[in-house]
PDB file of N, CA and C in Angstrom:
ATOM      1  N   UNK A   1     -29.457  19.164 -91.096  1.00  0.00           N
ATOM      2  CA  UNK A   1     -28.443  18.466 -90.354  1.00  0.00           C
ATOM      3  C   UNK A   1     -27.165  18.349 -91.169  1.00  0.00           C
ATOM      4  N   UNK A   2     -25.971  18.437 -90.580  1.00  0.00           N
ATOM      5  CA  UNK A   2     -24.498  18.166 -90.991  1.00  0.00           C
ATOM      6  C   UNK A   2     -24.977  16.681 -92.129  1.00  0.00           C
ATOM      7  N   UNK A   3     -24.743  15.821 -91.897  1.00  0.00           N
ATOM      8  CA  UNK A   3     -25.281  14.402 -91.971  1.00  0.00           C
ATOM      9  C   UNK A   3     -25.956  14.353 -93.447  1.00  0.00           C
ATOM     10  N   UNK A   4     -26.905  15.308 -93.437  1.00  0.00           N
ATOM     11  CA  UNK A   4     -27.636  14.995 -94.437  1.00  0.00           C
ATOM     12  C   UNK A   4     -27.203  16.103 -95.621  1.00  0.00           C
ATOM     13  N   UNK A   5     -26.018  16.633 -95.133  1.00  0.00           N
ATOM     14  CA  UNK A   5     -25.390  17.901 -96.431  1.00  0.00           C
ATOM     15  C   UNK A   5     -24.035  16.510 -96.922  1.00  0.00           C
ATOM     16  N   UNK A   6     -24.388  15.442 -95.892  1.00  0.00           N
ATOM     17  CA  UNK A   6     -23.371  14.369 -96.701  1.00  0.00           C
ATOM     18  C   UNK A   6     -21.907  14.675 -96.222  1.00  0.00           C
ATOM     19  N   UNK A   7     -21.657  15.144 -94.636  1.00  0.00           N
ATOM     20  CA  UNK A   7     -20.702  15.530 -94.391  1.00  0.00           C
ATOM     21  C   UNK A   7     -20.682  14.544 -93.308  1.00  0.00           C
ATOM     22  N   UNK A   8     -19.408  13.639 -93.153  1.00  0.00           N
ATOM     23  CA  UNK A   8     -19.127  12.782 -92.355  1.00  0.00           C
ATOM     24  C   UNK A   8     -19.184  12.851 -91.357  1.00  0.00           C
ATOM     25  N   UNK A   9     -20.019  12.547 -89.792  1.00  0.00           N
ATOM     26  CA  UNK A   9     -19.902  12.917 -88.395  1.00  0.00           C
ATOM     27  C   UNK A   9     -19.111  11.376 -87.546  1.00  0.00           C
ATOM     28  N   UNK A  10     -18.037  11.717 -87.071  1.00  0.00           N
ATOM     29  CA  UNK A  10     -17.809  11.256 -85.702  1.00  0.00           C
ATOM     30  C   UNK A  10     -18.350  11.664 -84.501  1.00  0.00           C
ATOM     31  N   UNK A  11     -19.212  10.989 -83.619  1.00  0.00           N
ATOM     32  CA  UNK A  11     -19.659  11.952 -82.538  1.00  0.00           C
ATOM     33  C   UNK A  11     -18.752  11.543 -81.922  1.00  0.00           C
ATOM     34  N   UNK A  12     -18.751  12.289 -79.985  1.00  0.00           N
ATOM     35  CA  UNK A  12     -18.098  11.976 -78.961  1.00  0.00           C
ATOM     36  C   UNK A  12     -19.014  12.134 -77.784  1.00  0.00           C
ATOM     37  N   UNK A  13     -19.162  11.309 -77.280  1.00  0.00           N
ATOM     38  CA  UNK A  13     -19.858  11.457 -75.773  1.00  0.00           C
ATOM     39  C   UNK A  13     -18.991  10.633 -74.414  1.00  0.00           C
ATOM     40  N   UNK A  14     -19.281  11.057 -73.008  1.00  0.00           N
ATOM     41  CA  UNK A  14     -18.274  11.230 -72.005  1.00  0.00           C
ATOM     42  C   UNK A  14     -17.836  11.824 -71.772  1.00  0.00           C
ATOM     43  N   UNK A  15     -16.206  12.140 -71.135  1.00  0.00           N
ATOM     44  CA  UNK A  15     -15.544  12.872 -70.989  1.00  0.00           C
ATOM     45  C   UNK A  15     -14.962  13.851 -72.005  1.00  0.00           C
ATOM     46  N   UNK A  16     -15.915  15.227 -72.494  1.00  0.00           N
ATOM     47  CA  UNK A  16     -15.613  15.990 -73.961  1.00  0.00           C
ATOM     48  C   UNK A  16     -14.744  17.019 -73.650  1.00  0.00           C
ATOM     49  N   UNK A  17     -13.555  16.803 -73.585  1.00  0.00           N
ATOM     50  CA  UNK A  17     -12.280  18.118 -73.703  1.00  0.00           C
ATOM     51  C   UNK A  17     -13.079  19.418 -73.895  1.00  0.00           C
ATOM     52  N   UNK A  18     -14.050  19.940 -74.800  1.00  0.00           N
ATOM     53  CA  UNK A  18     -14.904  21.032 -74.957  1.00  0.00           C
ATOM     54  C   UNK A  18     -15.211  21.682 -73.550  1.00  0.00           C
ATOM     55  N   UNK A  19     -15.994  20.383 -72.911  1.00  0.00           N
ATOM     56  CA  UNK A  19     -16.316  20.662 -71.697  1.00  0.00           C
ATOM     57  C   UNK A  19     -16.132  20.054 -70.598  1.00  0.00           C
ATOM     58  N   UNK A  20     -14.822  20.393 -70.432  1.00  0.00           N
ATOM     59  CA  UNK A  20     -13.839  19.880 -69.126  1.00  0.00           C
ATOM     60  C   UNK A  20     -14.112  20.326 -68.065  1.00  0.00           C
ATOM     61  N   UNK A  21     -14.363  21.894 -67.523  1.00  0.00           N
ATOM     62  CA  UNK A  21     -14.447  22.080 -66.708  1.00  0.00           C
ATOM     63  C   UNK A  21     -16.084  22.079 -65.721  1.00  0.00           C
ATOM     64  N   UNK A  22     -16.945  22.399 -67.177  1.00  0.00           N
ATOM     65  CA  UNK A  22     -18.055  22.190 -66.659  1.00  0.00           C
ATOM     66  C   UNK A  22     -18.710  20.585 -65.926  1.00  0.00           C
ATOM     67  N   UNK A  23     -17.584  19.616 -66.656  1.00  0.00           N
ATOM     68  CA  UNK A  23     -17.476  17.954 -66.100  1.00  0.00           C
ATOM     69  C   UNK A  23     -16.910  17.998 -65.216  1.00  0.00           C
ATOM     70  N   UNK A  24     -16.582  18.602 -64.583  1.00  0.00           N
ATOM     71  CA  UNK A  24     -15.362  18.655 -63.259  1.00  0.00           C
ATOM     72  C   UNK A  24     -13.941  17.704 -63.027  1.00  0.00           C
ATOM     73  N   UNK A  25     -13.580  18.394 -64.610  1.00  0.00           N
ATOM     74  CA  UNK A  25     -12.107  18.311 -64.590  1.00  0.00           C
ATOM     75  C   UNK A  25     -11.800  16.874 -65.338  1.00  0.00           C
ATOM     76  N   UNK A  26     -10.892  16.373 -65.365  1.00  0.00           N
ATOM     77  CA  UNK A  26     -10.614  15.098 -65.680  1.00  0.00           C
ATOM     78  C   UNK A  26     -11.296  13.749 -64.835  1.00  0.00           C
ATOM     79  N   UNK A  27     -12.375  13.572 -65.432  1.00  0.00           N
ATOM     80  CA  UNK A  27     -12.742  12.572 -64.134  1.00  0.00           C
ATOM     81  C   UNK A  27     -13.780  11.673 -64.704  1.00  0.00           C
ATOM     82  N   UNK A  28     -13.855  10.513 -63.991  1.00  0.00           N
ATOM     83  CA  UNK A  28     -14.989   9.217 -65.500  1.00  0.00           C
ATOM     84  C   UNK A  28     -16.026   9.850 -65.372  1.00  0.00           C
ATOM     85  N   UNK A  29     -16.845   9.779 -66.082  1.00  0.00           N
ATOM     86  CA  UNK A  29     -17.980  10.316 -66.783  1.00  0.00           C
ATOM     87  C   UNK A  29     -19.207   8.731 -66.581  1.00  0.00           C
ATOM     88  N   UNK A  30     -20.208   8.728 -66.093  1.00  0.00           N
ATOM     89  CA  UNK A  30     -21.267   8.015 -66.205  1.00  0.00           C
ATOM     90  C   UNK A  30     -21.388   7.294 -65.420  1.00  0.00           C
ATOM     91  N   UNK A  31     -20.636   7.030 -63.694  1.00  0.00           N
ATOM     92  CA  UNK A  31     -20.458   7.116 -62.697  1.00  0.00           C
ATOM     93  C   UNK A  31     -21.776   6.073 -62.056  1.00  0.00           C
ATOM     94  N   UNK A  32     -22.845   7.340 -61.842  1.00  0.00           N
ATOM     95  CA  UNK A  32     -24.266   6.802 -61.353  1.00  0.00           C
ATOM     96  C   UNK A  32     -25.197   6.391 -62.409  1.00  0.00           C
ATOM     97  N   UNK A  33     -26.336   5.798 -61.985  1.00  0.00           N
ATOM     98  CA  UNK A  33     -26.912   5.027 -62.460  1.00  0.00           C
ATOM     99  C   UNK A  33     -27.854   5.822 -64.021  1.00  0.00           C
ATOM    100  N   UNK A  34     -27.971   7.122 -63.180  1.00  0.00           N
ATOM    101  CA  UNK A  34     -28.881   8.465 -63.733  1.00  0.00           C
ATOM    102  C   UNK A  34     -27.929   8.523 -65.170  1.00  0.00           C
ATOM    103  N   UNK A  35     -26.635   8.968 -64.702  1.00  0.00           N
ATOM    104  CA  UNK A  35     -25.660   9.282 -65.486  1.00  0.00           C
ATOM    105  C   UNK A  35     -25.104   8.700 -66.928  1.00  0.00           C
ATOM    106  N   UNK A  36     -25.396   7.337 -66.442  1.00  0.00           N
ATOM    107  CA  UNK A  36     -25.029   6.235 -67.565  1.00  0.00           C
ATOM    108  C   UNK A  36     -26.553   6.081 -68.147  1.00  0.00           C
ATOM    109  N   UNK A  37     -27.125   5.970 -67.895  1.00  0.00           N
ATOM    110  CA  UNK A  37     -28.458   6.089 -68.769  1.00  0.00           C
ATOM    111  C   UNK A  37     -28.809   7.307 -69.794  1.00  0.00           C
ATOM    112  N   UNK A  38     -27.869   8.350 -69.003  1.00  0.00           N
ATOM    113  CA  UNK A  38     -28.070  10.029 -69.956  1.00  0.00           C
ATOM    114  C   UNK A  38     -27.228   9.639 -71.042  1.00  0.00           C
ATOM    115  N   UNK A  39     -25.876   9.177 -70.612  1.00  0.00           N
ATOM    116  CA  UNK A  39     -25.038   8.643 -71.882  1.00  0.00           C
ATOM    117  C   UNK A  39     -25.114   7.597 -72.712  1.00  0.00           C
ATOM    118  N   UNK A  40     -25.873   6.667 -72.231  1.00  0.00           N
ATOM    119  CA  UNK A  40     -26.821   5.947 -73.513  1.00  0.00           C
ATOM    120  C   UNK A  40     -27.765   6.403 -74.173  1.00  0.00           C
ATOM    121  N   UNK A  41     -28.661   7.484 -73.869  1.00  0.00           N
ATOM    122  CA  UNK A  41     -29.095   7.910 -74.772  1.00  0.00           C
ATOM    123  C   UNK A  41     -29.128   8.825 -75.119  1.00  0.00           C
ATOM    124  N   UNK A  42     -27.999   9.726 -75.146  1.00  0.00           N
ATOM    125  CA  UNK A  42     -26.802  10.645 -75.886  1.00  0.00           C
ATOM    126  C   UNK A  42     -26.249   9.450 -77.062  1.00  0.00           C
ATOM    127  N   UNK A  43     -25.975   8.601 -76.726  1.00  0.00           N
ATOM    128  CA  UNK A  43     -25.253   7.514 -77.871  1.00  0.00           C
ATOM    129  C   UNK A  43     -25.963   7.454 -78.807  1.00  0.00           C
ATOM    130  N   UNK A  44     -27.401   6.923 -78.444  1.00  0.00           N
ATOM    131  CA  UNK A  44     -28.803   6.419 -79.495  1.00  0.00           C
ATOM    132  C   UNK A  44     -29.266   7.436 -80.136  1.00  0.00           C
ATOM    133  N   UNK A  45     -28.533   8.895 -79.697  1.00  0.00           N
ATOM    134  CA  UNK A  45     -29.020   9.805 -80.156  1.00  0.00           C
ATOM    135  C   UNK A  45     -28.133  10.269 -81.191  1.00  0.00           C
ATOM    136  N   UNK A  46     -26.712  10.338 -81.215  1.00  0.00           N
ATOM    137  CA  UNK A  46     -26.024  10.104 -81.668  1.00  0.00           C
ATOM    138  C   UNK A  46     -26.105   9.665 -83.108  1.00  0.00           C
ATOM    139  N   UNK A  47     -26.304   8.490 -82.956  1.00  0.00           N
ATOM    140  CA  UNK A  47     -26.549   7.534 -84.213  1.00  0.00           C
ATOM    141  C   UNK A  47     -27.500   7.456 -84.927  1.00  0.00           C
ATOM    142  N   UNK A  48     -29.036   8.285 -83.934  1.00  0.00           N
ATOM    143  CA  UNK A  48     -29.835   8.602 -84.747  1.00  0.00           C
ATOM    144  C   UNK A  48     -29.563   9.669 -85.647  1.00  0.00           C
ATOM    145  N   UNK A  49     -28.972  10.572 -85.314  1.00  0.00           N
ATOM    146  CA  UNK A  49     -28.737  11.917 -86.301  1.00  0.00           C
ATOM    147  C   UNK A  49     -27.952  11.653 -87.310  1.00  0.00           C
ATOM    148  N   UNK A  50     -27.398  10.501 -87.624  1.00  0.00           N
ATOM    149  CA  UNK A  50     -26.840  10.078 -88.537  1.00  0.00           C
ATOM    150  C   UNK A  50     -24.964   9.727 -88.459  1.00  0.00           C
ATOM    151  N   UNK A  51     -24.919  10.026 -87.445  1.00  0.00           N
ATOM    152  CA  UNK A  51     -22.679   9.830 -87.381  1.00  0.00           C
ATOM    153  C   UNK A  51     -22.886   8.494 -87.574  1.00  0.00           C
ATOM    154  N   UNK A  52     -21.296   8.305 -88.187  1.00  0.00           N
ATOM    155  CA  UNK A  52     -20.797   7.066 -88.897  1.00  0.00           C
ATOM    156  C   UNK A  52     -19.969   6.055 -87.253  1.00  0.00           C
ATOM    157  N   UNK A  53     -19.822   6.894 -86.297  1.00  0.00           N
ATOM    158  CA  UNK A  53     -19.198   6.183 -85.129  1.00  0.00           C
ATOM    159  C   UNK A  53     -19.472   6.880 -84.374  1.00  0.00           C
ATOM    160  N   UNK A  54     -18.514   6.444 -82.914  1.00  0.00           N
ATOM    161  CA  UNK A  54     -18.789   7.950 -81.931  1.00  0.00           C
ATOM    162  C   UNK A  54     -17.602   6.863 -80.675  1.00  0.00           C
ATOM    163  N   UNK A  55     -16.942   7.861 -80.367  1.00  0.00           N
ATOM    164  CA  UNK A  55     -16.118   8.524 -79.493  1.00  0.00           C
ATOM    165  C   UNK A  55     -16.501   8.034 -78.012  1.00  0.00           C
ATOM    166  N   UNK A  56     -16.183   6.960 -77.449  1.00  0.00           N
ATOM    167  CA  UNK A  56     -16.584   7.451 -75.783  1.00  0.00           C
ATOM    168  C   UNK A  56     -15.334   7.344 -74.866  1.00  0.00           C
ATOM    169  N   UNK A  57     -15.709   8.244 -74.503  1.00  0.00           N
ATOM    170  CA  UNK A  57     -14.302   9.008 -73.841  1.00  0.00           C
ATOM    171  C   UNK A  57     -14.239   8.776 -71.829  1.00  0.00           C
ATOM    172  N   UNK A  58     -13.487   8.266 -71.653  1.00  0.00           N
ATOM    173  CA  UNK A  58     -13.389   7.876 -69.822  1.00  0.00           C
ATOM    174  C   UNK A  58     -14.861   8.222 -69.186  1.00  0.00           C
ATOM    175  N   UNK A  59     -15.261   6.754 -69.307  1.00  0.00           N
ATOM    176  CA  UNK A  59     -16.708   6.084 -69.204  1.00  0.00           C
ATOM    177  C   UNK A  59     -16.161   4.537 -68.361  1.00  0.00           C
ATOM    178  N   UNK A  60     -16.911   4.280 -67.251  1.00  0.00           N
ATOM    179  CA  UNK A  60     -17.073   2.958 -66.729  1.00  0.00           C
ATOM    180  C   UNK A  60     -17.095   2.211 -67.928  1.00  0.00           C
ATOM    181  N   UNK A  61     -16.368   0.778 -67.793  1.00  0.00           N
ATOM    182  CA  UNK A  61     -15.921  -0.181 -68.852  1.00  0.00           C
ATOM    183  C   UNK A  61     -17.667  -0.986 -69.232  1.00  0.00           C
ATOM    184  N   UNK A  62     -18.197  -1.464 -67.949  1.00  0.00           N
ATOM    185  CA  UNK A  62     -19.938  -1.643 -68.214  1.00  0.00           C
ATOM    186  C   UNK A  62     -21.058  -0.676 -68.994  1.00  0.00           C
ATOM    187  N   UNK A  63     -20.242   0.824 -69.191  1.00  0.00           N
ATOM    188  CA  UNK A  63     -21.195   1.377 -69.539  1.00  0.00           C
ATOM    189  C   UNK A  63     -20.735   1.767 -71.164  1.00  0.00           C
ATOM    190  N   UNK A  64     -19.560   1.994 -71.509  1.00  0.00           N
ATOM    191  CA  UNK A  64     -19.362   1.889 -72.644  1.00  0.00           C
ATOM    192  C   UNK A  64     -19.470   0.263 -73.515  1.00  0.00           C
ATOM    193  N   UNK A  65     -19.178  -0.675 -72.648  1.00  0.00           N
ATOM    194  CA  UNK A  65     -19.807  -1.904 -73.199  1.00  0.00           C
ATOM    195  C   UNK A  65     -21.557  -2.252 -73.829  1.00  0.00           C
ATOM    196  N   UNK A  66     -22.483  -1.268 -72.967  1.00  0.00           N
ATOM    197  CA  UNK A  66     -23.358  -1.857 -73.305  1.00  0.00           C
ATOM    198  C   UNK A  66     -24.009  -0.892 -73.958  1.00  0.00           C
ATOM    199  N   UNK A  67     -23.084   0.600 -74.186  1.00  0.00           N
ATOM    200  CA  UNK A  67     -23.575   1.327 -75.326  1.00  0.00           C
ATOM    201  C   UNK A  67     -23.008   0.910 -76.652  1.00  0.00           C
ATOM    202  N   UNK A  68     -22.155   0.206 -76.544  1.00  0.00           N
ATOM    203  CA  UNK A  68     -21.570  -0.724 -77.660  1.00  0.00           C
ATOM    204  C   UNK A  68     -22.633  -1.118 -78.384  1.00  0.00           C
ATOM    205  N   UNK A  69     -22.971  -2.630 -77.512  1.00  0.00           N
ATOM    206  CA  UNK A  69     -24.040  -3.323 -77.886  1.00  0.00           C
ATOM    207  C   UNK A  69     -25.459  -2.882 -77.947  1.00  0.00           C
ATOM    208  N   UNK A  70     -25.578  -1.601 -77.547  1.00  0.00           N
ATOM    209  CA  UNK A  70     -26.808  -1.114 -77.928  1.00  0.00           C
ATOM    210  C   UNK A  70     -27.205  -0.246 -79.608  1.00  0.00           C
ATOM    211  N   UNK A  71     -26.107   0.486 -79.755  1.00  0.00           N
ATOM    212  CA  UNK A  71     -25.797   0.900 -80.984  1.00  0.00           C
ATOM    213  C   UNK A  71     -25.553  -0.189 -82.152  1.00  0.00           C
ATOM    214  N   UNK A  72     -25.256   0.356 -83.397  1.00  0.00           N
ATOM    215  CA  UNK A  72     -24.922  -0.084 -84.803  1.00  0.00           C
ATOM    216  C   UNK A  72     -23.953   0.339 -85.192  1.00  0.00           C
ATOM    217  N   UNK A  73     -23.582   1.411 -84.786  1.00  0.00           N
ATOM    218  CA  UNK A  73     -22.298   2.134 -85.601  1.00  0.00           C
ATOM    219  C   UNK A  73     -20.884   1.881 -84.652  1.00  0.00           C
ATOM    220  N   UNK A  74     -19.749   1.820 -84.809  1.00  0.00           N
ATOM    221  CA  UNK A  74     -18.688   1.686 -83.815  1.00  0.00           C
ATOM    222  C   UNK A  74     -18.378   2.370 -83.179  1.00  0.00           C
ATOM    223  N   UNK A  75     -18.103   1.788 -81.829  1.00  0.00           N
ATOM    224  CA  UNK A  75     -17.578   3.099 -80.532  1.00  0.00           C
ATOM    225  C   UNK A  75     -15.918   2.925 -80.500  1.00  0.00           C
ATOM    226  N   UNK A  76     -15.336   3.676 -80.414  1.00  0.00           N
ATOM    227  CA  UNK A  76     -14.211   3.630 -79.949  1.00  0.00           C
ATOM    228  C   UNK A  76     -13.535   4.612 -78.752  1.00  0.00           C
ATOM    229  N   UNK A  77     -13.147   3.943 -77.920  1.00  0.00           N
ATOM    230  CA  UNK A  77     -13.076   3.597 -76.681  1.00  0.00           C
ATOM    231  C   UNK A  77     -11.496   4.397 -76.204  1.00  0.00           C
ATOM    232  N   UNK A  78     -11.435   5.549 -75.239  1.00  0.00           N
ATOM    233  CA  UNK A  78     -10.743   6.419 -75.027  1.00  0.00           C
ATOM    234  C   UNK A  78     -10.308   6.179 -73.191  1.00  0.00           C
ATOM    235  N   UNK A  79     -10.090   5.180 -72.768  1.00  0.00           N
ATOM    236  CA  UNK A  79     -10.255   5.432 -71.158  1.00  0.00           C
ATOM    237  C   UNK A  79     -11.080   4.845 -70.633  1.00  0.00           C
ATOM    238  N   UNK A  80     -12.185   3.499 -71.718  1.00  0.00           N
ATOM    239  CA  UNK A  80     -13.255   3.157 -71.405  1.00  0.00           C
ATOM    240  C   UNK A  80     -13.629   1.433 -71.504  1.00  0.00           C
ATOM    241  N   UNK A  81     -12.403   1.289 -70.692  1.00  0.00           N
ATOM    242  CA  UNK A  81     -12.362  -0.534 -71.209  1.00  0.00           C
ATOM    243  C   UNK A  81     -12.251  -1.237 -72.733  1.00  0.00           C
ATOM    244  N   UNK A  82     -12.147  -2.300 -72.487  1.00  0.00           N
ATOM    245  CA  UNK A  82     -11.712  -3.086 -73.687  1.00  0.00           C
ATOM    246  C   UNK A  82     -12.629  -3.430 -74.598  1.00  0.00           C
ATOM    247  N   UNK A  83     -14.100  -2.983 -74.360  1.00  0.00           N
ATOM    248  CA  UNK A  83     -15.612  -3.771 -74.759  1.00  0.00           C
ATOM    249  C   UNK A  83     -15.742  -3.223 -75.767  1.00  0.00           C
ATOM    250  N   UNK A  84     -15.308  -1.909 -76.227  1.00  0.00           N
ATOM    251  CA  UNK A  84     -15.717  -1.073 -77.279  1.00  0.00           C
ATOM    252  C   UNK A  84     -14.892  -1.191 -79.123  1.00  0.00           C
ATOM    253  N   UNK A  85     -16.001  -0.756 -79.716  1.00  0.00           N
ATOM    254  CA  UNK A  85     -14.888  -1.526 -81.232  1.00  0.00           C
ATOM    255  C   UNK A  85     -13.665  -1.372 -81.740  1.00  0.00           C
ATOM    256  N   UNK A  86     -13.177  -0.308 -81.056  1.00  0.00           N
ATOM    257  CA  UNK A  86     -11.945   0.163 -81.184  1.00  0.00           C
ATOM    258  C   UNK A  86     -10.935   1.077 -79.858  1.00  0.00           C
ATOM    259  N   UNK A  87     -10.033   1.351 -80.197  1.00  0.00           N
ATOM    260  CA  UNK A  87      -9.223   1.703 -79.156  1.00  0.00           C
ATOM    261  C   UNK A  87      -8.708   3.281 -79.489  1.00  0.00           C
ATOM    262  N   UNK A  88      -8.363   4.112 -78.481  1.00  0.00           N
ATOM    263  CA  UNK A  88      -7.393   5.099 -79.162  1.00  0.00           C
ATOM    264  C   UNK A  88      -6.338   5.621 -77.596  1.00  0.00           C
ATOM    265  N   UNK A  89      -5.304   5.955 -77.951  1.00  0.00           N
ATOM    266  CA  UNK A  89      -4.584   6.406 -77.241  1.00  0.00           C
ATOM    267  C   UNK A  89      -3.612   7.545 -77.344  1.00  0.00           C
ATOM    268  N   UNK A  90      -4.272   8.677 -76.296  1.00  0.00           N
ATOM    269  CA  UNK A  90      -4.135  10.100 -77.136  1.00  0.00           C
ATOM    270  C   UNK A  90      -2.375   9.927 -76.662  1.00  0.00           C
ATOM    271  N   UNK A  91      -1.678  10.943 -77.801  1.00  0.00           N
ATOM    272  CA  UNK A  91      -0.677  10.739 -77.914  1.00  0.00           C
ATOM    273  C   UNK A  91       0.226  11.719 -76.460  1.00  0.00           C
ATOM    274  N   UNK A  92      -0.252  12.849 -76.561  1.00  0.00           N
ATOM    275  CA  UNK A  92      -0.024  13.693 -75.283  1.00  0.00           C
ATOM    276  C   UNK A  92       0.004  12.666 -74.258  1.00  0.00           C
ATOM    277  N   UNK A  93      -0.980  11.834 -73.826  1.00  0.00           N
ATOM    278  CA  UNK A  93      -1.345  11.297 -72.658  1.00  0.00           C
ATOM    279  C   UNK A  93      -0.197  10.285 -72.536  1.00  0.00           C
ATOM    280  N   UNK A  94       0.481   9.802 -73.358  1.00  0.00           N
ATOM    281  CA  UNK A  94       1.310   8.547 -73.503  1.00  0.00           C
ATOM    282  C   UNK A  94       2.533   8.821 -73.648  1.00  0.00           C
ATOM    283  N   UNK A  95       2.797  10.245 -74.187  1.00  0.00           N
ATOM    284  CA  UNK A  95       4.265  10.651 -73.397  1.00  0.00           C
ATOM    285  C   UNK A  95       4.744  11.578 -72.898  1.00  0.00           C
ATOM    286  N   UNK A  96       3.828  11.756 -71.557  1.00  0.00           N
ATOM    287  CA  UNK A  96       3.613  12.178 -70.843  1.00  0.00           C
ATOM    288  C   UNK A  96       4.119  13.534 -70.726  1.00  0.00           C
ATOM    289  N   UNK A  97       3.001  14.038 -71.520  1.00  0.00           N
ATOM    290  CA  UNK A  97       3.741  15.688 -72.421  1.00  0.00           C
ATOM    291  C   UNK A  97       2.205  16.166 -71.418  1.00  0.00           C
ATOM    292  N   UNK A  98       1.607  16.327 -70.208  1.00  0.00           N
ATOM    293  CA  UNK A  98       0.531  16.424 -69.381  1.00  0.00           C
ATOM    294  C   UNK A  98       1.018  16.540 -68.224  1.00  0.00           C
ATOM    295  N   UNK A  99       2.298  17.219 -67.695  1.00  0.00           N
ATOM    296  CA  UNK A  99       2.814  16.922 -66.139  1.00  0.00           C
ATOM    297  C   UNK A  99       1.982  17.003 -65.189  1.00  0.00           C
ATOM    298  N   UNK A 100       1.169  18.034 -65.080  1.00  0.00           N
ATOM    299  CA  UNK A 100      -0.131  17.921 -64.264  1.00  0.00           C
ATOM    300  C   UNK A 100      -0.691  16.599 -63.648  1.00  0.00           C
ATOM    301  N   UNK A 101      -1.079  15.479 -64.744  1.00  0.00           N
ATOM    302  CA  UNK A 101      -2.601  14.514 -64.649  1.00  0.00           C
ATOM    303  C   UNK A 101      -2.078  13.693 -65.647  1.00  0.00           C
ATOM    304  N   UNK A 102      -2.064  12.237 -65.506  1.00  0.00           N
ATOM    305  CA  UNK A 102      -1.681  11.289 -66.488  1.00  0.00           C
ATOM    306  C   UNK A 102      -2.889  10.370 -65.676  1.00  0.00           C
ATOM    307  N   UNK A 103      -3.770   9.663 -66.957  1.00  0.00           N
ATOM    308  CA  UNK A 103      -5.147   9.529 -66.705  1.00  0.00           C
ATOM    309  C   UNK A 103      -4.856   7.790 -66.376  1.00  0.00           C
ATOM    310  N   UNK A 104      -5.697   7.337 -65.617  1.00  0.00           N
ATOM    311  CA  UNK A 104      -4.893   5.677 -64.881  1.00  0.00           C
ATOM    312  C   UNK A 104      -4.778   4.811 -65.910  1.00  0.00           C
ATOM    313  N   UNK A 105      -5.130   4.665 -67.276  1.00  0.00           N
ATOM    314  CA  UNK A 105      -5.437   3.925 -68.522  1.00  0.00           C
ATOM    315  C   UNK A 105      -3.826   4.065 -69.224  1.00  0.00           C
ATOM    316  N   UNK A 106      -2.764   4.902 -68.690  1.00  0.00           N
ATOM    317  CA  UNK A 106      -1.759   5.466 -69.678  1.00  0.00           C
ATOM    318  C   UNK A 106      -0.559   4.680 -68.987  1.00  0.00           C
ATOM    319  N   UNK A 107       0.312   4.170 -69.414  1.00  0.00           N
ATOM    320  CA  UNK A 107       1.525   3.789 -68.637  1.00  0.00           C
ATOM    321  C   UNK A 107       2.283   4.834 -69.649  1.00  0.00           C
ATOM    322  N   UNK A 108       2.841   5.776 -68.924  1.00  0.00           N
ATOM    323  CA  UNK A 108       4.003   6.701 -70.055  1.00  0.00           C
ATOM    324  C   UNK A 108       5.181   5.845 -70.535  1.00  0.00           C
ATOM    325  N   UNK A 109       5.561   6.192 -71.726  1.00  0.00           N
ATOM    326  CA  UNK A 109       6.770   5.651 -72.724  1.00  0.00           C
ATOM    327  C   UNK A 109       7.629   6.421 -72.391  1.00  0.00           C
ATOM    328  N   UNK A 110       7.356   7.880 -72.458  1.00  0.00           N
ATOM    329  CA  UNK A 110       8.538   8.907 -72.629  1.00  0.00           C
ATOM    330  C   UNK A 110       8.024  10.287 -71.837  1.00  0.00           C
ATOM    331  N   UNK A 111       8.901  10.481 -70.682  1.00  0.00           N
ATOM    332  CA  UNK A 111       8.432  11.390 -69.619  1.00  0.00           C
ATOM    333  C   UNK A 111       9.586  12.490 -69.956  1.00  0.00           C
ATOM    334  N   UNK A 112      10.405  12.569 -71.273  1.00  0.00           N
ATOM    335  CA  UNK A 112      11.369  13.379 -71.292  1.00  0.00           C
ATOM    336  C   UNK A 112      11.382  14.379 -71.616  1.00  0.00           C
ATOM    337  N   UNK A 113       9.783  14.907 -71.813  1.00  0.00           N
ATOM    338  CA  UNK A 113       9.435  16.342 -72.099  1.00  0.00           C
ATOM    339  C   UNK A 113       9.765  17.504 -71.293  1.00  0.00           C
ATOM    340  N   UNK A 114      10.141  18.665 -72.016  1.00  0.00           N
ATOM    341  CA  UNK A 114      10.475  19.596 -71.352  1.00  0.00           C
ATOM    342  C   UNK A 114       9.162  20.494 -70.629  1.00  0.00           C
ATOM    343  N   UNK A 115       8.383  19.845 -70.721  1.00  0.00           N
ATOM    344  CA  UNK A 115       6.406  20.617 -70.858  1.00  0.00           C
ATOM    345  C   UNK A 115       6.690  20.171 -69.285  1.00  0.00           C
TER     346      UNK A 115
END
């Protein structure tokens, strides 16, 4: 394992840019009941393999909350309510350098891109 060569892991689970299209596109992730249970234990799994945090990315605010509290290591929270240990706000998304799709979590600063 990565982990055990002593190489630092952040995981990410939810909505994974990797696999956007196979998620169908920009869209919350863990939805149904089935769904949010796969991504909790994607999380537990996660943390079992050893990462130091992990990533959840536009996830229902209940479901990244209670993978929060189910884990040990910190989640930080992309699109996924306030429950999680940390926050991030991708920078593309916030000034509004994405003309396409600006995700409902973003109020744009600066729409003065030529993109």
């Amino acid at each position: 394992m990565v982990t055990q060569a002593g190489l630092p892991v952040l995981g990410h689970i939810g909505l994974t840019p990797q696999r956007l299209y196979q998620l169908g596109g920009f869209k919350v992730q863990g939805k149904s009941a089935d769904q949010a249970m796969h991504l909790i234990e994607d999380a537990v799994a996660v943390e079992a393999a050893g990462a130091f945090g992990m990533v959840v990315e536009c996830l229902p605010e209940p479901v990244a909350n209670a993978i929060t509290r189910i884990v040990s290591i910190p989640t930080i929270g992309i699109g996924s309510g306030s429950g999680t240990s940390g926050q991030v706000l991708v920078q593309q998304d916030m000034l509004g350098l994405f003309p396409k799709f600006t995700p409902k979590y973003v109020t744009v600063i600066d729409s003065s891109s030529p993109c």
